[in-house]
Protein backbone atom coordinates (compact mmCIF):
# COMPACT_ATOMS: atom_id res chain seq x y z
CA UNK A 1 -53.19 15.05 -136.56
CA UNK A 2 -56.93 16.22 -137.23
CA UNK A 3 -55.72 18.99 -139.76
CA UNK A 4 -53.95 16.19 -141.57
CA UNK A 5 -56.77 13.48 -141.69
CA UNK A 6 -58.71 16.26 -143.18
CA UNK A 7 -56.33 17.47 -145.64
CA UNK A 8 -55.96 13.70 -146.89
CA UNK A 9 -59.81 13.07 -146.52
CA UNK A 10 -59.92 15.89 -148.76
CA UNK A 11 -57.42 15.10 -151.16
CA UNK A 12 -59.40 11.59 -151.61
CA UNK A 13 -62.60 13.13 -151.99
CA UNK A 14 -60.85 15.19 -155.19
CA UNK A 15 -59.23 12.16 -156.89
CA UNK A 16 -62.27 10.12 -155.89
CA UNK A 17 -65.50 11.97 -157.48
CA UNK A 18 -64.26 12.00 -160.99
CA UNK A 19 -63.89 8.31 -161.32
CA UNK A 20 -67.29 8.40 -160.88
CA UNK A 21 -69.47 11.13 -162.05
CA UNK A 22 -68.60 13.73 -165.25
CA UNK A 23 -67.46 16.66 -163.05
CA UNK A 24 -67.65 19.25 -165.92
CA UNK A 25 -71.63 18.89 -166.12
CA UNK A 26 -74.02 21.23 -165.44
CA UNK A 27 -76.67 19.59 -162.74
CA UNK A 28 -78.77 21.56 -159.82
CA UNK A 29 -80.33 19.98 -156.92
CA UNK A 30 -83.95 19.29 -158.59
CA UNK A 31 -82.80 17.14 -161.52
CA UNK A 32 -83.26 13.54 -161.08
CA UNK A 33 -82.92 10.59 -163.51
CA UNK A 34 -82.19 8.22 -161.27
CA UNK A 35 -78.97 7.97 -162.50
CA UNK A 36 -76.41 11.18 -163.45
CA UNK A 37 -78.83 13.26 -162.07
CA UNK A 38 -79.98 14.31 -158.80
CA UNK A 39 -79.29 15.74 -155.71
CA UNK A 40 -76.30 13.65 -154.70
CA UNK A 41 -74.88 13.98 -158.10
CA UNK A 42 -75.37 17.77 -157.70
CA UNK A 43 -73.72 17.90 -154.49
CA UNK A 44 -70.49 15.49 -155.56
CA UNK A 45 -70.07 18.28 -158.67
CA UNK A 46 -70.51 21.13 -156.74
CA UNK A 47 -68.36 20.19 -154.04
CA UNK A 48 -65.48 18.85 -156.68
CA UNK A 49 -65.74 22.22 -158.73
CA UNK A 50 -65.26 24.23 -155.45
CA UNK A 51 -62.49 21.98 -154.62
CA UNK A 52 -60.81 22.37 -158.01
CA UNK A 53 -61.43 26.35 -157.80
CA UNK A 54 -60.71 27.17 -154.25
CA UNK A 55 -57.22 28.24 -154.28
CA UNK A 56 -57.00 27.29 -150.63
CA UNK A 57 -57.89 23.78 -151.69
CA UNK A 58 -55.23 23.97 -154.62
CA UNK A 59 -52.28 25.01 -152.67
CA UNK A 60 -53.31 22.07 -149.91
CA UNK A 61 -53.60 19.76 -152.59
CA UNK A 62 -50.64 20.39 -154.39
CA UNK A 63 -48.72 19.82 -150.81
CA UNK A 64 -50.00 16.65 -150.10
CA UNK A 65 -50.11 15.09 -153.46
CA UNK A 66 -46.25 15.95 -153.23
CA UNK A 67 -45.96 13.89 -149.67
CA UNK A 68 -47.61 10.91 -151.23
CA UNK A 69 -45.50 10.93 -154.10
CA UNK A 70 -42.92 10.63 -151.80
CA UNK A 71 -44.51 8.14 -149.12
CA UNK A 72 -43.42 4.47 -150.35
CA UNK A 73 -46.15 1.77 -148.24
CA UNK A 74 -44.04 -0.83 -149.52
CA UNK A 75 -41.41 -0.09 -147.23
CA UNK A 76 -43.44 1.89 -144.28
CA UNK A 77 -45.32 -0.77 -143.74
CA UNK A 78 -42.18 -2.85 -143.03
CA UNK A 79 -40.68 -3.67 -139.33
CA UNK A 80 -37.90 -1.53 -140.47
CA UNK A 81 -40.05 1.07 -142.06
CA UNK A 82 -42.56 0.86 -139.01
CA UNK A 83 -39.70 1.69 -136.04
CA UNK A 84 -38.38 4.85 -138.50
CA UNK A 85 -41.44 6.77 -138.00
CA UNK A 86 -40.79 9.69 -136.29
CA UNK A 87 -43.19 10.15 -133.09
CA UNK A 88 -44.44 13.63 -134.50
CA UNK A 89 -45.62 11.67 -137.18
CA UNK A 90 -46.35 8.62 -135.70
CA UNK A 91 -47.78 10.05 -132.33
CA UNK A 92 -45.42 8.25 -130.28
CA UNK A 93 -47.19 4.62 -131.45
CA UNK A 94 -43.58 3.41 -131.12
CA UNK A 95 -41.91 5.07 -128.68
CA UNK A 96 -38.39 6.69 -129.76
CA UNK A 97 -36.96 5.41 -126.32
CA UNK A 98 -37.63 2.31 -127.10
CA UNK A 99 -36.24 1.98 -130.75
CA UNK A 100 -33.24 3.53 -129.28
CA UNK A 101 -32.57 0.69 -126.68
CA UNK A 102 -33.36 -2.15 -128.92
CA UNK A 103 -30.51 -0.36 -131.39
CA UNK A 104 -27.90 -0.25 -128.75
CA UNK A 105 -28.51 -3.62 -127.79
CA UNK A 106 -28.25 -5.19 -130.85
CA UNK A 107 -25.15 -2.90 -131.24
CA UNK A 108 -23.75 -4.37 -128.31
CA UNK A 109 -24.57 -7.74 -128.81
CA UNK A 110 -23.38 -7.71 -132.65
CA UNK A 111 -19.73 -6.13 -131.14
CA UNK A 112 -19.59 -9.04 -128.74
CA UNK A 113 -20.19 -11.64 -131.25
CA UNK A 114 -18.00 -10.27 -133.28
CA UNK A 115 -15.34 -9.59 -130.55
CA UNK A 116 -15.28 -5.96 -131.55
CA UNK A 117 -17.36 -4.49 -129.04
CA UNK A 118 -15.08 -1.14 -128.81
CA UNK A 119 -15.17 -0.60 -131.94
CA UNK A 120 -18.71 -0.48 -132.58
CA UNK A 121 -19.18 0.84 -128.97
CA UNK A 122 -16.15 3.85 -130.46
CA UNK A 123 -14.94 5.55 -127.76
CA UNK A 124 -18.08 5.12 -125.57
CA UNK A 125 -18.14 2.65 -122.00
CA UNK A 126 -18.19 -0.69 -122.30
CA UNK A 127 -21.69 -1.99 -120.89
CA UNK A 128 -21.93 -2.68 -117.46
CA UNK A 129 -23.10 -6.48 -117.88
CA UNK A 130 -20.22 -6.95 -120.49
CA UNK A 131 -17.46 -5.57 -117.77
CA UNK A 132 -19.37 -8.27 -115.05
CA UNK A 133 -18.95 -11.23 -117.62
CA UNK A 134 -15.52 -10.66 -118.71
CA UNK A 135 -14.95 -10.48 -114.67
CA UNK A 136 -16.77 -13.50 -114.26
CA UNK A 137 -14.70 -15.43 -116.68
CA UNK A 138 -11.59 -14.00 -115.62
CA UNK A 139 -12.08 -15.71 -112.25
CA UNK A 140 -13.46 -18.67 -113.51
CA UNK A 141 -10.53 -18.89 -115.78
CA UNK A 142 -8.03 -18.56 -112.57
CA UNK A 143 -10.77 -21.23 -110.52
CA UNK A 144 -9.86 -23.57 -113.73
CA UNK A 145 -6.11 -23.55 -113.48
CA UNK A 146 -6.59 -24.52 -109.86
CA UNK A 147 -8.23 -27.05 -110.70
CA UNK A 148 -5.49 -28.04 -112.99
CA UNK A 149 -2.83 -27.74 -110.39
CA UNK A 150 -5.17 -29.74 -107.87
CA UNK A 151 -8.35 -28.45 -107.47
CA UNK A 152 -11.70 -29.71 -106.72
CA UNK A 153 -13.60 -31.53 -109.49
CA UNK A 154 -16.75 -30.09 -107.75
CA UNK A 155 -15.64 -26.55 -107.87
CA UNK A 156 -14.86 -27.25 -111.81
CA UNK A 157 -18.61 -28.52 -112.46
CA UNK A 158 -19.72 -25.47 -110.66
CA UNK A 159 -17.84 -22.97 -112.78
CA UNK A 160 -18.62 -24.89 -115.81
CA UNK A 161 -22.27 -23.92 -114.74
CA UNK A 162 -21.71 -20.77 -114.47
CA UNK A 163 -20.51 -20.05 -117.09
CA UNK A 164 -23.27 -21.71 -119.18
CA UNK A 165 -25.60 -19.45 -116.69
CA UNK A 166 -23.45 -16.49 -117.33
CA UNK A 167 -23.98 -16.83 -121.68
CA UNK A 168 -28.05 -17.32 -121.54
CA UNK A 169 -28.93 -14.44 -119.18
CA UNK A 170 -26.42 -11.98 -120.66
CA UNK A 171 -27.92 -11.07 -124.33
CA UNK A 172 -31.49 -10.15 -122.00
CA UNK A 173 -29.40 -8.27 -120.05
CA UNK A 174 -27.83 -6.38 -122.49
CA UNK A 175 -31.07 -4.96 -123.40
CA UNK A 176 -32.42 -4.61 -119.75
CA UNK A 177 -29.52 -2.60 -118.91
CA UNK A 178 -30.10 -0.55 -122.21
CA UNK A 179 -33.36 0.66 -121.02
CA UNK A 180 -32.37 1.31 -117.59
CA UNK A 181 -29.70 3.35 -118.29
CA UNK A 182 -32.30 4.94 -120.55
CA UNK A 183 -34.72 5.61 -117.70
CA UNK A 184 -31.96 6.46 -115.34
CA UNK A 185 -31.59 9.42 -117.83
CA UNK A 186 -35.08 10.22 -117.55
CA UNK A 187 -34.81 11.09 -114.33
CA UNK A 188 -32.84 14.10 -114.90
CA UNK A 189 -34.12 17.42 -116.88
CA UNK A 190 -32.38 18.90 -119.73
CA UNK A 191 -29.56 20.86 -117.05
CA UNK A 192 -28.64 17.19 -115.71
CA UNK A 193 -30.50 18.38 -112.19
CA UNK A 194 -32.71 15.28 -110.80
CA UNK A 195 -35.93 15.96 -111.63
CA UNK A 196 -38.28 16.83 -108.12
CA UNK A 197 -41.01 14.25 -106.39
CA UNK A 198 -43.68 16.55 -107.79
CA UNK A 199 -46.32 16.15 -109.82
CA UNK A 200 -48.04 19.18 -110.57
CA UNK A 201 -52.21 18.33 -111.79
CA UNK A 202 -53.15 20.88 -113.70
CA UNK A 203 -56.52 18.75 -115.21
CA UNK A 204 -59.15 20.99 -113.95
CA UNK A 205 -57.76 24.22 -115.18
CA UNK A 206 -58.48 24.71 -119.16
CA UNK A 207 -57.66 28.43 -119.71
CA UNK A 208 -54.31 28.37 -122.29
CA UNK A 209 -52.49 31.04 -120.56
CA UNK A 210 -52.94 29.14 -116.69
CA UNK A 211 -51.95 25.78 -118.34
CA UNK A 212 -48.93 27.25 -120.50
CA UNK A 213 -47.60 29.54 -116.95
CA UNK A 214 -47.64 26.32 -114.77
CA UNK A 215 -45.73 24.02 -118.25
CA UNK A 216 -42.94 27.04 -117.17
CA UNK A 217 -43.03 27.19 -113.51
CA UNK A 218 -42.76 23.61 -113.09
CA UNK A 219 -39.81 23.17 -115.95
CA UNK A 220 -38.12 25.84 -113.75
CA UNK A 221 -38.57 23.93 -110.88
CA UNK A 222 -37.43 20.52 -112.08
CA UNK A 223 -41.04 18.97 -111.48
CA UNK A 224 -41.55 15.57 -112.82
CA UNK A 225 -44.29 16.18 -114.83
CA UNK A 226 -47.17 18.44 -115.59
CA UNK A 227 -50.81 16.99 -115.84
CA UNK A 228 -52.80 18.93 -118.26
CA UNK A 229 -56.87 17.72 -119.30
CA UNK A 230 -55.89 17.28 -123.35
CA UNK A 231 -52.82 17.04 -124.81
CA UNK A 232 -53.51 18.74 -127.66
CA UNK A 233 -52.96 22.17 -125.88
CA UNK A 234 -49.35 22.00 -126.20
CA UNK A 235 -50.32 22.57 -130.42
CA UNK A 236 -51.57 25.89 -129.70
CA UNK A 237 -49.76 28.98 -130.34
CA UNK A 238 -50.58 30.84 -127.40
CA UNK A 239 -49.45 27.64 -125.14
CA UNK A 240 -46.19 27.81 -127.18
CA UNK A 241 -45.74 31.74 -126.79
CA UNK A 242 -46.28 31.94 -122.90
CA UNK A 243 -44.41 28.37 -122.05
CA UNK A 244 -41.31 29.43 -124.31
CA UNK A 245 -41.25 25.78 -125.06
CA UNK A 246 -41.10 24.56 -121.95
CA UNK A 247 -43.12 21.32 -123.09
CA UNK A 248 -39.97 20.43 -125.18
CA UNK A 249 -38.38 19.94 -121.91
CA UNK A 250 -40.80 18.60 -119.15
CA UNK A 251 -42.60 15.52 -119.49
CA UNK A 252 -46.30 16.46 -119.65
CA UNK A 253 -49.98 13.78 -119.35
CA UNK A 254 -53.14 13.86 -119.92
CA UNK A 255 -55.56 13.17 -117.56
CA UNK A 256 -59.21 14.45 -117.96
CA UNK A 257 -61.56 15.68 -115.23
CA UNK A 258 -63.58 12.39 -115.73
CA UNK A 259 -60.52 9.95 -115.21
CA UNK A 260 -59.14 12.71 -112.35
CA UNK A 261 -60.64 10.72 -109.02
CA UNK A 262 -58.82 7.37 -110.38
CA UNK A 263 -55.69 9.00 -111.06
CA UNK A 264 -55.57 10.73 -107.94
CA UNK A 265 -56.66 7.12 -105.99
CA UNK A 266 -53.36 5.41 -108.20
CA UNK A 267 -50.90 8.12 -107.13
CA UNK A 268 -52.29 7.60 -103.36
CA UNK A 269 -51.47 3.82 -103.91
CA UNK A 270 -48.01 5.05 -105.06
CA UNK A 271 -47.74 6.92 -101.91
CA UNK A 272 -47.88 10.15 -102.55
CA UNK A 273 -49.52 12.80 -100.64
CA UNK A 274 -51.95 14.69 -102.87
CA UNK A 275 -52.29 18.32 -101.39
CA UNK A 276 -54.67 20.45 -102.57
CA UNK A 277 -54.14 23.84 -102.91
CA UNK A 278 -57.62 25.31 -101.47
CA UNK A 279 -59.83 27.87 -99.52
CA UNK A 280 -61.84 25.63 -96.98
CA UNK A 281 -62.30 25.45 -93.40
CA UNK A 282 -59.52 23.17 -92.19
CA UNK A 283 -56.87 24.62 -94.26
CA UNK A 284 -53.19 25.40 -93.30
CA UNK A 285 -51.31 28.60 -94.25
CA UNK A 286 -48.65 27.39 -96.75
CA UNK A 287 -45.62 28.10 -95.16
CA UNK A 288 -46.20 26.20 -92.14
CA UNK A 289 -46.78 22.84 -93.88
CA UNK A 290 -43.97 20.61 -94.38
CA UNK A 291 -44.41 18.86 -97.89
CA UNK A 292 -43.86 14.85 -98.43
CA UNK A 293 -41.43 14.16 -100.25
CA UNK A 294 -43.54 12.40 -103.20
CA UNK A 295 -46.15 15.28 -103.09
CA UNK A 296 -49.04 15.68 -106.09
CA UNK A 297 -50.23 19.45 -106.21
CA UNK A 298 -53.85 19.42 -106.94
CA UNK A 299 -55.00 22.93 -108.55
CA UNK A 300 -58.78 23.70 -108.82
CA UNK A 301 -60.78 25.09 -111.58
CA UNK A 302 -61.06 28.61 -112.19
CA UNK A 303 -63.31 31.05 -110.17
CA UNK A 304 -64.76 27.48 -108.62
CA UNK A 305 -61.65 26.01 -106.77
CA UNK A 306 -61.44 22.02 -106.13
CA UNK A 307 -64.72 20.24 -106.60
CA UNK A 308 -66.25 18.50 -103.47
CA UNK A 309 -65.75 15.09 -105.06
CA UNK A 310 -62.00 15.49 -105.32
CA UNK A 311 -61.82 16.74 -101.97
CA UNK A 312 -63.06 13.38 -100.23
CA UNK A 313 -59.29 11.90 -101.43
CA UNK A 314 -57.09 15.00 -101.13
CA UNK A 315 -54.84 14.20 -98.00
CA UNK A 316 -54.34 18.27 -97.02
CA UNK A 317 -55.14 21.48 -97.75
CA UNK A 318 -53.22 24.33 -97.59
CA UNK A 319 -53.78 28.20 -98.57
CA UNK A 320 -51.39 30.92 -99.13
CA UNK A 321 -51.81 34.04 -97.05
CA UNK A 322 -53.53 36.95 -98.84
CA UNK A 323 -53.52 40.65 -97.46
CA UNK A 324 -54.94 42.62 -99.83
CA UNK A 325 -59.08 42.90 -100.47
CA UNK A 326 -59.12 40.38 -103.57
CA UNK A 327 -60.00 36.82 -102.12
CA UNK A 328 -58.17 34.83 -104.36
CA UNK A 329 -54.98 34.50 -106.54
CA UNK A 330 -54.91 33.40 -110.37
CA UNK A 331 -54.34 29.46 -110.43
CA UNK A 332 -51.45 29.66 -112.21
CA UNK A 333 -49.90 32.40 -109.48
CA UNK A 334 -51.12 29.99 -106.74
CA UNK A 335 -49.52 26.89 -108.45
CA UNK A 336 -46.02 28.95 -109.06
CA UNK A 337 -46.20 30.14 -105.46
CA UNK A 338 -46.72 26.48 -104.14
CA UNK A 339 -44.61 24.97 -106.28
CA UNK A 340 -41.73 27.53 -105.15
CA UNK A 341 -42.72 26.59 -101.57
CA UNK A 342 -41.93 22.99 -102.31
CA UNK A 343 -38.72 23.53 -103.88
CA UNK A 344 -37.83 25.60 -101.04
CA UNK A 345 -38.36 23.55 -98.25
CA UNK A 346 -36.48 20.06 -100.24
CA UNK A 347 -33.46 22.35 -100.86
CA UNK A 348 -33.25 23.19 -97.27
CA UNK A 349 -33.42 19.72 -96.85
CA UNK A 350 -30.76 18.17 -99.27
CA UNK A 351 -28.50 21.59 -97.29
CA UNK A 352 -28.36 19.29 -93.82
């Protein structure tokens, strides 16, 4: 993280300057020899001295210089080393999903090799592809005493065939079934419910409390993911406070107002309708409009709505009725409203 770069930049900086300068020397910033002296040797002391006093800087150095005590590049820097860094610390360079697939393949594929797939499997499913095979070569085996008792030579070259087929594609397969299963699961939240078509874009609000009320709203709600304009909100202790960790459990992006009109353009290509929730002169009330399926919610900025430029690509419009004087409802009250409305109407639709 940034706090971290600087804590190590700092720590560097401390075991650095006395290597080359005498830190304990009295210099100010108009002494010049062209050597020891002068202003940049007046600025290394001073700024070594106030790191060495600063008990601030103390306590921050005496935490790190424990972590690299402990932090072996020897073996980090190995493939092993490399796939065992956790994503908070290795900001998701290689993805945990993916180390996790690539384990239970090999897992499977050691078992079968070994011909003690349950065992490593324990008391786990057999893979699918494994349960195929073994059914493949069951039949094949039954094909081959026919042939034995009269068959067709033909039918034997053909099973032979398959069965060579049947051993190159399989070990692939194991680990193409891994990460299916693996995204299969991703399609669920937390509760096991199938995650919603909707994709709530949140990348033209940047007010904490709006972005951290719409993170909960649309965990409630089973959305498939939250679009936020940095990432780096979720860090934040208000964020944390108001979305009771919902982050932990809905998969949030980042998409900036500059990349916006491409993303929106992609998720058009994907086919989904992007509706804008908006004031403007051909706008529907709410609860008349049927949503897609596949549906993107498009919130605008604060006070200022949905710039003109997103507008051109937004497929609909729609509004929420408003009887009181005020002319418009907080974004994140608009996006929990709309986002209720979708849920609604899909529920009354998986009910037929």
């Amino acid at each position: 993280t940034q706090g971290f770069s600087r804590a190590i930049a700092q720590l560097l900086v401390y075991q650095l300057i006395p290597l080359v300068i005498h830190v304990n020397q009295n210099v100010d910033g108009n002494e010049s020899d062209g050597g020891q002296q002068g202003s940049n040797i007046w600025y290394l002391v001073n700024l070594w001295q106030f790191l060495n006093d600063n008990p601030e800087m103390a306590r921050m150095r005496k935490k790190q210089t424990k972590f690299f005590h402990n932090y072996h590049v020897e073996n980090v820097c190995t493939l092993n080393g490399i796939l065992q860094v956790p994503v908070d610390l290795g900001d998701e360079a290689n993805p945990i999903h993916m180390v996790d697939a690539m384990k239970k393949s090999l897992e499977e594929l050691y078992g079968e090799s070994h011909g003690n797939i349950s065992e490593v499997l324990g008391d786990k499913d057999v893979p699918m592809w494994k349960l195929f095979r073994n059914a493949a070569e069951t039949n094949i085996g039954r094909n081959g005493n026919d042939i034995e008792n009269g068959g067709d030579e033909d039918d034997e070259e053909k099973n032979d065939n398959d069965v060579q087929f049947q051993r190159k594609i399989m070990p692939l397969d194991s680990l193409g079934l891994a990460l299916e299963e693996m995204k299969e699961a991703s399609r669920n939240n937390a509760t096991g419910q199938r995650k919603q078509d909707l994709i709530v874009c949140a990348s033209l609000i940047d007010k904490i409390p709006n972005l951290a009320g719409l993170a909960r709203t649309a965990e409630i709600f089973a959305a498939q993911k939250l679009i936020v304009p940095d990432l780096r909100v979720q860090k934040m202790d208000n964020f944390k406070s108001i979305s009771v960790g919902a982050n932990e459990w809905i998969t949030i992006e980042e998409c900036p107002e500059r990349d916006l009109l491409d993303w929106l353009l992609k998720r058009k290509e994907e086919c989904y309708t992007i509706v804008g929730i908006e004031q403007t002169s051909s706008s529907g009330c709410i609860s008349d409009y049927k949503f897609p399926k596949k549906t993107v919610l498009l919130l605008g900025k604060e006070r200022e709505g949905i710039p003109i430029e997103f507008l051109h690509v937004v497929d609909v419009c729609v509004e929420i009725p408003q009887l009181g004087i005020i002319r418009s409802l907080n974004v994140h009250v608009s996006g929990a409203i709309s986002i209720w409305e979708y849920s609604k109407q899909q529920m009354v639709k998986n009910q037929k």
